[in-house]
PDB file of N, CA and C in Angstrom:
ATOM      1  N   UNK A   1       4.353   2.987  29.169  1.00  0.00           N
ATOM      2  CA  UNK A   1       4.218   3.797  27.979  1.00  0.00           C
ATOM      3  C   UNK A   1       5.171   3.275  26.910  1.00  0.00           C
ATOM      4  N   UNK A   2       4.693   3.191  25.379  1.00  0.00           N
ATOM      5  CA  UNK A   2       5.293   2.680  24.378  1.00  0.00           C
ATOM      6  C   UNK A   2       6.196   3.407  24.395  1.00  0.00           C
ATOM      7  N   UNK A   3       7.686   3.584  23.846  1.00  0.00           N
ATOM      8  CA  UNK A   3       8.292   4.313  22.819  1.00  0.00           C
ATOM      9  C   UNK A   3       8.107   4.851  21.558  1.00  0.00           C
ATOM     10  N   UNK A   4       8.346   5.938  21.421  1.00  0.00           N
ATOM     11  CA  UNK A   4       7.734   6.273  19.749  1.00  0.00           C
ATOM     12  C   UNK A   4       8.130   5.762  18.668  1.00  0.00           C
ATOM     13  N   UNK A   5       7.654   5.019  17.604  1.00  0.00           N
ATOM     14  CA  UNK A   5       8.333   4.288  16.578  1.00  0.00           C
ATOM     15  C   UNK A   5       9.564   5.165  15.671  1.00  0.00           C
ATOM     16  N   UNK A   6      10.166   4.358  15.254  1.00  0.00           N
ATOM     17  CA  UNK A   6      11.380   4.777  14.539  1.00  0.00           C
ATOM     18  C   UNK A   6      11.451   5.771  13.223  1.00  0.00           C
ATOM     19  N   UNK A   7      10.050   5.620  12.649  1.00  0.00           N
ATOM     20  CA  UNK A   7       9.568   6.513  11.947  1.00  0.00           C
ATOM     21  C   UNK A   7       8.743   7.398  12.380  1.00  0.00           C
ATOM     22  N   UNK A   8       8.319   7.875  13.224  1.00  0.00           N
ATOM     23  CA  UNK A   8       8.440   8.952  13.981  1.00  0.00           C
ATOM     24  C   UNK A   8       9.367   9.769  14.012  1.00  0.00           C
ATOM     25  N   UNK A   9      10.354   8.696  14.877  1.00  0.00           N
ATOM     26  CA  UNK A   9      11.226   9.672  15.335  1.00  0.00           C
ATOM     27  C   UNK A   9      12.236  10.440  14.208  1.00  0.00           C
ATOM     28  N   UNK A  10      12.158   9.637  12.865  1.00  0.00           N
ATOM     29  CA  UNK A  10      12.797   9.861  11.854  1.00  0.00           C
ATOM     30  C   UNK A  10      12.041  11.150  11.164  1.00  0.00           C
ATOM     31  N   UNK A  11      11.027  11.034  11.051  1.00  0.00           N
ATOM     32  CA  UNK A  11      10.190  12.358  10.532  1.00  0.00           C
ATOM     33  C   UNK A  11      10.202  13.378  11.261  1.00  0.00           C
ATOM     34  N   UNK A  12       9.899  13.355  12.626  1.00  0.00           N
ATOM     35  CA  UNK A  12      10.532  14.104  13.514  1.00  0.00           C
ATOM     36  C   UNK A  12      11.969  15.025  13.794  1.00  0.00           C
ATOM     37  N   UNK A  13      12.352  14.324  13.148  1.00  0.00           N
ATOM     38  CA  UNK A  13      14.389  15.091  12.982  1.00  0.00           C
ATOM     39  C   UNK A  13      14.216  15.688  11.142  1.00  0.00           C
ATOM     40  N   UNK A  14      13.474  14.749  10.692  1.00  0.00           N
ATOM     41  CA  UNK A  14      13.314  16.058   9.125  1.00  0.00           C
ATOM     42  C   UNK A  14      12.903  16.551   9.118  1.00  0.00           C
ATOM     43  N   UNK A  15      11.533  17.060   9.859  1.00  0.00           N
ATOM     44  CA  UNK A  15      11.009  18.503   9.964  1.00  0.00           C
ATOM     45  C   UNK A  15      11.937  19.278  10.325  1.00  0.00           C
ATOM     46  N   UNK A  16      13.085  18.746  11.376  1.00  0.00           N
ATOM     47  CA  UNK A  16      13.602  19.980  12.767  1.00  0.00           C
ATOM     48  C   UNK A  16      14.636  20.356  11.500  1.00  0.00           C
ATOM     49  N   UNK A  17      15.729  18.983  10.723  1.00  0.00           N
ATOM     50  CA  UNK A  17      16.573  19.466   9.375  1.00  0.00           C
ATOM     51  C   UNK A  17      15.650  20.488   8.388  1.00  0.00           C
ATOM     52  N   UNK A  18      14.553  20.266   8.134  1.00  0.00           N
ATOM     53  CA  UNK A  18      14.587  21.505   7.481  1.00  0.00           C
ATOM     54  C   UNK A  18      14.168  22.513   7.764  1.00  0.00           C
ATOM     55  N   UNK A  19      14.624  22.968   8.787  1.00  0.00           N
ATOM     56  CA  UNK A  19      14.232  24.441   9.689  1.00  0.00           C
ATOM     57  C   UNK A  19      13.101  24.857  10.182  1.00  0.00           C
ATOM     58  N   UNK A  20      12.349  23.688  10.503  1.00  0.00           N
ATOM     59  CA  UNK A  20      11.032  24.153  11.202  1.00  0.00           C
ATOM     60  C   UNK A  20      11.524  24.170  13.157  1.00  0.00           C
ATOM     61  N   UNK A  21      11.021  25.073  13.423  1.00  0.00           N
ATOM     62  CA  UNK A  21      11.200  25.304  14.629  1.00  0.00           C
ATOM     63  C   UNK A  21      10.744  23.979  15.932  1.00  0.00           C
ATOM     64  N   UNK A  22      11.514  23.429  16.601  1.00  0.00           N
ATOM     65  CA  UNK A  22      11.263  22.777  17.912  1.00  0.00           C
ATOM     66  C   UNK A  22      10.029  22.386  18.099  1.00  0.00           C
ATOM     67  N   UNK A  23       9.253  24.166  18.300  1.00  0.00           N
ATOM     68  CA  UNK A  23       7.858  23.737  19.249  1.00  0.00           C
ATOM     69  C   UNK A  23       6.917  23.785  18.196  1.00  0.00           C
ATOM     70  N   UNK A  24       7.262  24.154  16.738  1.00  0.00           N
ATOM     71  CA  UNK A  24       6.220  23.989  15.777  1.00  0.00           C
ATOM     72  C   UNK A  24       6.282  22.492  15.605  1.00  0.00           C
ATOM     73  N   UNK A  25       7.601  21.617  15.453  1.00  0.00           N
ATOM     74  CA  UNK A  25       7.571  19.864  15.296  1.00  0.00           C
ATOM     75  C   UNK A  25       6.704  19.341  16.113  1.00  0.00           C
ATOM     76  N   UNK A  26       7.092  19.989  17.417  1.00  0.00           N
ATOM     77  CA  UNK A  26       6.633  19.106  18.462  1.00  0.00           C
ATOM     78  C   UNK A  26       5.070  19.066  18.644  1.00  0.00           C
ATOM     79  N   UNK A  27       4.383  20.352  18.056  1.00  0.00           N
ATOM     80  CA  UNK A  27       2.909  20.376  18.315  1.00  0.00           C
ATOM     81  C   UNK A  27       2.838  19.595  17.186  1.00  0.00           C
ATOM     82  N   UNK A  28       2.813  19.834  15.824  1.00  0.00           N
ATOM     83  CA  UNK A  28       2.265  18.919  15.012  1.00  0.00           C
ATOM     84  C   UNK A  28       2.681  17.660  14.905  1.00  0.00           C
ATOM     85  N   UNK A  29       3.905  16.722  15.787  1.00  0.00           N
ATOM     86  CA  UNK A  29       3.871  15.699  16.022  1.00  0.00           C
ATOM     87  C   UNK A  29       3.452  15.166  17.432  1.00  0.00           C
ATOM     88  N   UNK A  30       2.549  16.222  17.772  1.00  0.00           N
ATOM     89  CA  UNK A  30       1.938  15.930  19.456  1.00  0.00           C
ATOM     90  C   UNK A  30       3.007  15.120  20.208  1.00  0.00           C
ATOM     91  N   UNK A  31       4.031  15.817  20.707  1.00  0.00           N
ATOM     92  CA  UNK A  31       5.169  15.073  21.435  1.00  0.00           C
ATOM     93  C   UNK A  31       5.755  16.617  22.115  1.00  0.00           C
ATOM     94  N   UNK A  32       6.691  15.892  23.730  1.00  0.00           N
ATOM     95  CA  UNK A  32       6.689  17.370  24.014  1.00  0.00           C
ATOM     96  C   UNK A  32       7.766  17.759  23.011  1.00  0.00           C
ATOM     97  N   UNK A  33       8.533  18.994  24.282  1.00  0.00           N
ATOM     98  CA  UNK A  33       9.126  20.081  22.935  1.00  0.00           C
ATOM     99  C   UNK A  33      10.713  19.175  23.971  1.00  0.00           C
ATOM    100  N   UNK A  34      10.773  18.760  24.948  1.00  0.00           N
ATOM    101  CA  UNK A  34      12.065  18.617  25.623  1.00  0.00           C
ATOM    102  C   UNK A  34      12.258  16.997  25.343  1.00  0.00           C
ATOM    103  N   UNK A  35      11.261  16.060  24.863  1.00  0.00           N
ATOM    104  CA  UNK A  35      11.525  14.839  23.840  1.00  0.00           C
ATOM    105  C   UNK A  35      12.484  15.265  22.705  1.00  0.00           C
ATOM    106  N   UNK A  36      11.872  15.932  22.250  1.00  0.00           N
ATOM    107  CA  UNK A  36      12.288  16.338  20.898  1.00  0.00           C
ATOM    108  C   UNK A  36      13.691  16.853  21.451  1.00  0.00           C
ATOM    109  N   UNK A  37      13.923  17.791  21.690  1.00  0.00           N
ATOM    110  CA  UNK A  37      15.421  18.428  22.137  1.00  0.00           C
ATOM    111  C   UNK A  37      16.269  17.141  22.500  1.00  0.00           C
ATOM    112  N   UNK A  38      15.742  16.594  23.172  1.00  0.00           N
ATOM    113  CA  UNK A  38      16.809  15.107  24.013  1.00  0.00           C
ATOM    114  C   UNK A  38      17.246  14.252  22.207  1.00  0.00           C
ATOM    115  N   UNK A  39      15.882  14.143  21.322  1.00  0.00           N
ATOM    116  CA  UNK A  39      16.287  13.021  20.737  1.00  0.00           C
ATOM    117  C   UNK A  39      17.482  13.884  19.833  1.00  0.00           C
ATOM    118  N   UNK A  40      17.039  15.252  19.277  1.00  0.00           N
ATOM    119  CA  UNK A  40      18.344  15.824  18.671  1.00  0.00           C
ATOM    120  C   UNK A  40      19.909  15.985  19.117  1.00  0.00           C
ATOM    121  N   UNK A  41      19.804  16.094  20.615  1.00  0.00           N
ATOM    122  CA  UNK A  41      20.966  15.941  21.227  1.00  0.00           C
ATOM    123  C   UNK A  41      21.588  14.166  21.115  1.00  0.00           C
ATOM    124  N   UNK A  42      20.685  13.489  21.618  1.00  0.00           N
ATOM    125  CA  UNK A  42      21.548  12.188  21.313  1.00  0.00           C
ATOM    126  C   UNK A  42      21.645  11.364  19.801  1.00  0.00           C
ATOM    127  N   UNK A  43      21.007  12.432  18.974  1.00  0.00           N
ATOM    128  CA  UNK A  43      21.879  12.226  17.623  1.00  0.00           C
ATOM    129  C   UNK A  43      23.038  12.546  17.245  1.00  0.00           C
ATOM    130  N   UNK A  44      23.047  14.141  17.616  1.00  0.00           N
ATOM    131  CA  UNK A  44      24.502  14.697  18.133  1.00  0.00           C
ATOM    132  C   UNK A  44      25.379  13.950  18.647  1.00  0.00           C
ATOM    133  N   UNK A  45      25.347  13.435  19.988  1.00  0.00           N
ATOM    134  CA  UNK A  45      26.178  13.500  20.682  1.00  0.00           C
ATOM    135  C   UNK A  45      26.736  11.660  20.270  1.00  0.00           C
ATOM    136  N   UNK A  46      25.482  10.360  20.186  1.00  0.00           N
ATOM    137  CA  UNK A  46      25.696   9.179  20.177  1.00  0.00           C
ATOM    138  C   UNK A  46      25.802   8.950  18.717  1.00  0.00           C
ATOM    139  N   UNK A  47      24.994  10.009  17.920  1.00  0.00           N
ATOM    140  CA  UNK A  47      24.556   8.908  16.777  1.00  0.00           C
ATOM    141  C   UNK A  47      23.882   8.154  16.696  1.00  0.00           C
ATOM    142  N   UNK A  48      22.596   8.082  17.573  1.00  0.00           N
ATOM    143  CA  UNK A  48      21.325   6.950  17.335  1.00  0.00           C
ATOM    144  C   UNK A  48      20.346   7.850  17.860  1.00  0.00           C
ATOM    145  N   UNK A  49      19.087   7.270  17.333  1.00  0.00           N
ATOM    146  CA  UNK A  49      18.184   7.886  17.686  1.00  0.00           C
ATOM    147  C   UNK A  49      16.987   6.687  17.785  1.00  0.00           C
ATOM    148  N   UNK A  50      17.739   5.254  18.498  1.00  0.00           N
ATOM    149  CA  UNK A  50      16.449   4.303  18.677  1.00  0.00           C
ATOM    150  C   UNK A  50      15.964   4.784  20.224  1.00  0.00           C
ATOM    151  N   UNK A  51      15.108   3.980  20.557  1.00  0.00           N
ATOM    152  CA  UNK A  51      14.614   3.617  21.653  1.00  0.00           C
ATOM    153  C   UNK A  51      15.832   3.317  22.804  1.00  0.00           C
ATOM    154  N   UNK A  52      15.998   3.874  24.081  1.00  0.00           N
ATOM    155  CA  UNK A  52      16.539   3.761  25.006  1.00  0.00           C
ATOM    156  C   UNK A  52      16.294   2.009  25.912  1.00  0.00           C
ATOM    157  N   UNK A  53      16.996   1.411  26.120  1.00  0.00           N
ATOM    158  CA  UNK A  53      16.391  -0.043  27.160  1.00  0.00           C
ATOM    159  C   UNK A  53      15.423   0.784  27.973  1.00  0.00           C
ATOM    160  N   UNK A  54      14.844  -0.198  28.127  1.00  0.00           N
ATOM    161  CA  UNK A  54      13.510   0.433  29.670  1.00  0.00           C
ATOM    162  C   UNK A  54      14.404  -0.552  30.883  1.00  0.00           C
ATOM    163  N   UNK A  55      13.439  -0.178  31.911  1.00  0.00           N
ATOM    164  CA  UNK A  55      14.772   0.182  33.356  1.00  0.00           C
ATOM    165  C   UNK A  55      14.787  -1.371  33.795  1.00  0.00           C
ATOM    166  N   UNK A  56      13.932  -2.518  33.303  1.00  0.00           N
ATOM    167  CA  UNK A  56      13.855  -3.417  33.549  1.00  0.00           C
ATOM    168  C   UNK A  56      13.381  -3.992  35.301  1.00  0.00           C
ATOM    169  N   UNK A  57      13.140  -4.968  35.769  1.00  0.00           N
ATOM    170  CA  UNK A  57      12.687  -5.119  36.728  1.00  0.00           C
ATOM    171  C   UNK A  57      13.448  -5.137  38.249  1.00  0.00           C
ATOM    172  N   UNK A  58      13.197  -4.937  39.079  1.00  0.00           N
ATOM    173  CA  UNK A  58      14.029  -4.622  40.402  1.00  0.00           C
ATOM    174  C   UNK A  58      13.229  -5.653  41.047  1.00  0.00           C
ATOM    175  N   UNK A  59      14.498  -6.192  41.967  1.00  0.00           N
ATOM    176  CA  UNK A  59      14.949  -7.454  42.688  1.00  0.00           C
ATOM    177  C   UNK A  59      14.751  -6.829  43.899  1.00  0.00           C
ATOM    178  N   UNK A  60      13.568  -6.455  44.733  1.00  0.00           N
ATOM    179  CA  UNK A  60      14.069  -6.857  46.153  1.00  0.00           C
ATOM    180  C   UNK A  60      14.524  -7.634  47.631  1.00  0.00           C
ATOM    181  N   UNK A  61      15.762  -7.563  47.671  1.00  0.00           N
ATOM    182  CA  UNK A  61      16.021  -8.686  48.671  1.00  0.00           C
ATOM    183  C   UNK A  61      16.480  -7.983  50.038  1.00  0.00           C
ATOM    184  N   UNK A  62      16.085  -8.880  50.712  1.00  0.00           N
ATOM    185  CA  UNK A  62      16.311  -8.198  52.541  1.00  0.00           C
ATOM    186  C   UNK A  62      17.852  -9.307  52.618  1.00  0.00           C
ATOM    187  N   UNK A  63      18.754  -8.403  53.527  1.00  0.00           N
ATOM    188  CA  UNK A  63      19.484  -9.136  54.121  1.00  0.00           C
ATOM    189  C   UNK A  63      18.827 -10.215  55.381  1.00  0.00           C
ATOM    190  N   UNK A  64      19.337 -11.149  55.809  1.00  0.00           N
ATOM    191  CA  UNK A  64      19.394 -12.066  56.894  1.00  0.00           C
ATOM    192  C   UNK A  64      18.578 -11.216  58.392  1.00  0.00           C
ATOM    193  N   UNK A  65      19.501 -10.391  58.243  1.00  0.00           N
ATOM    194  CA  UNK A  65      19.268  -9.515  59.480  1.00  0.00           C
ATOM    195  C   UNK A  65      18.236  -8.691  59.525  1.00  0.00           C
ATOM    196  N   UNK A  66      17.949  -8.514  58.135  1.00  0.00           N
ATOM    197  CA  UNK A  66      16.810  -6.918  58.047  1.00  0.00           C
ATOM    198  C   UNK A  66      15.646  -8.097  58.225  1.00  0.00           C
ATOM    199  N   UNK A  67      15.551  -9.558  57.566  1.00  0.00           N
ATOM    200  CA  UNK A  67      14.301 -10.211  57.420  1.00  0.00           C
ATOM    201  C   UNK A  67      13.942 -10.177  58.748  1.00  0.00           C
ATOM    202  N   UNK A  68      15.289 -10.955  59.835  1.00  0.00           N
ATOM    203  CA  UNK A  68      14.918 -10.890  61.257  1.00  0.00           C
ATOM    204  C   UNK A  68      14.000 -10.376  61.722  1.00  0.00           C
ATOM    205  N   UNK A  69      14.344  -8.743  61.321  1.00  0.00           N
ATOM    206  CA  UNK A  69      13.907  -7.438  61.953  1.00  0.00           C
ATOM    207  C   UNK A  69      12.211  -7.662  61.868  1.00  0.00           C
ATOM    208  N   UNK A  70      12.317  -7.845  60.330  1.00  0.00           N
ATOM    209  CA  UNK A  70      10.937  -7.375  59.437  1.00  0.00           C
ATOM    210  C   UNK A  70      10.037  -9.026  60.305  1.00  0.00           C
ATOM    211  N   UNK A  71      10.700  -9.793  60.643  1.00  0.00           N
ATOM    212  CA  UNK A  71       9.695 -11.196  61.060  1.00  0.00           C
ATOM    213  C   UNK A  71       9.210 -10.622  62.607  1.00  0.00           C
ATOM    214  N   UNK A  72      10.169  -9.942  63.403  1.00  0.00           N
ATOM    215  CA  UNK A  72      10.221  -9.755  64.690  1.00  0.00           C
ATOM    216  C   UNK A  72       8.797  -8.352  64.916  1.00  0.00           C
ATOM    217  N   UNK A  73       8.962  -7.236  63.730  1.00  0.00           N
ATOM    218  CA  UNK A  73       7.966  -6.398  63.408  1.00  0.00           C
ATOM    219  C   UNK A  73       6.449  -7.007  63.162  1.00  0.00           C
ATOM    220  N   UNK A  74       6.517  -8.151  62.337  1.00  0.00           N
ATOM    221  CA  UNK A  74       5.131  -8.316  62.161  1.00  0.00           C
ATOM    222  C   UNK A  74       4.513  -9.430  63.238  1.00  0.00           C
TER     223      UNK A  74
END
């Protein structure tokens, strides 16, 4: 899944600045209502409101011993 663009997310925080309610933003920017809460909090709290890294790819490696195991299993 994409991330939401930066203007989004920017229009998104000026509706919520000028006092429109959470779950009224969030329906008319079809996004949930606990997106929205997270991105206001880590404006708060970091000061940014880009895109988070994505989790990137995972390495699995067997030890020596586990391959043993896993050669002796199949």
């Amino acid at each position: 899944m994409k991330a939401y663009s930066m203007d989004h997310r920017r229009r998104a925080l000026r509706m919520c600045d000028a006092g429109r309610a959470t779950r009224e933003v969030a329906r008319a920017l079809d996004v949930s209502e606990s997106w929205l809460r997270l991105l206001k909090q880590r404006r708060r709290e970091d000061n940014t409101i880009g895109p988070r890294p994505s989790g990137g790819r995972r390495h699995w490696h067997f030890e020596p011993k586990h391959l043993r195991r896993l050669e002796r299993w199949l």
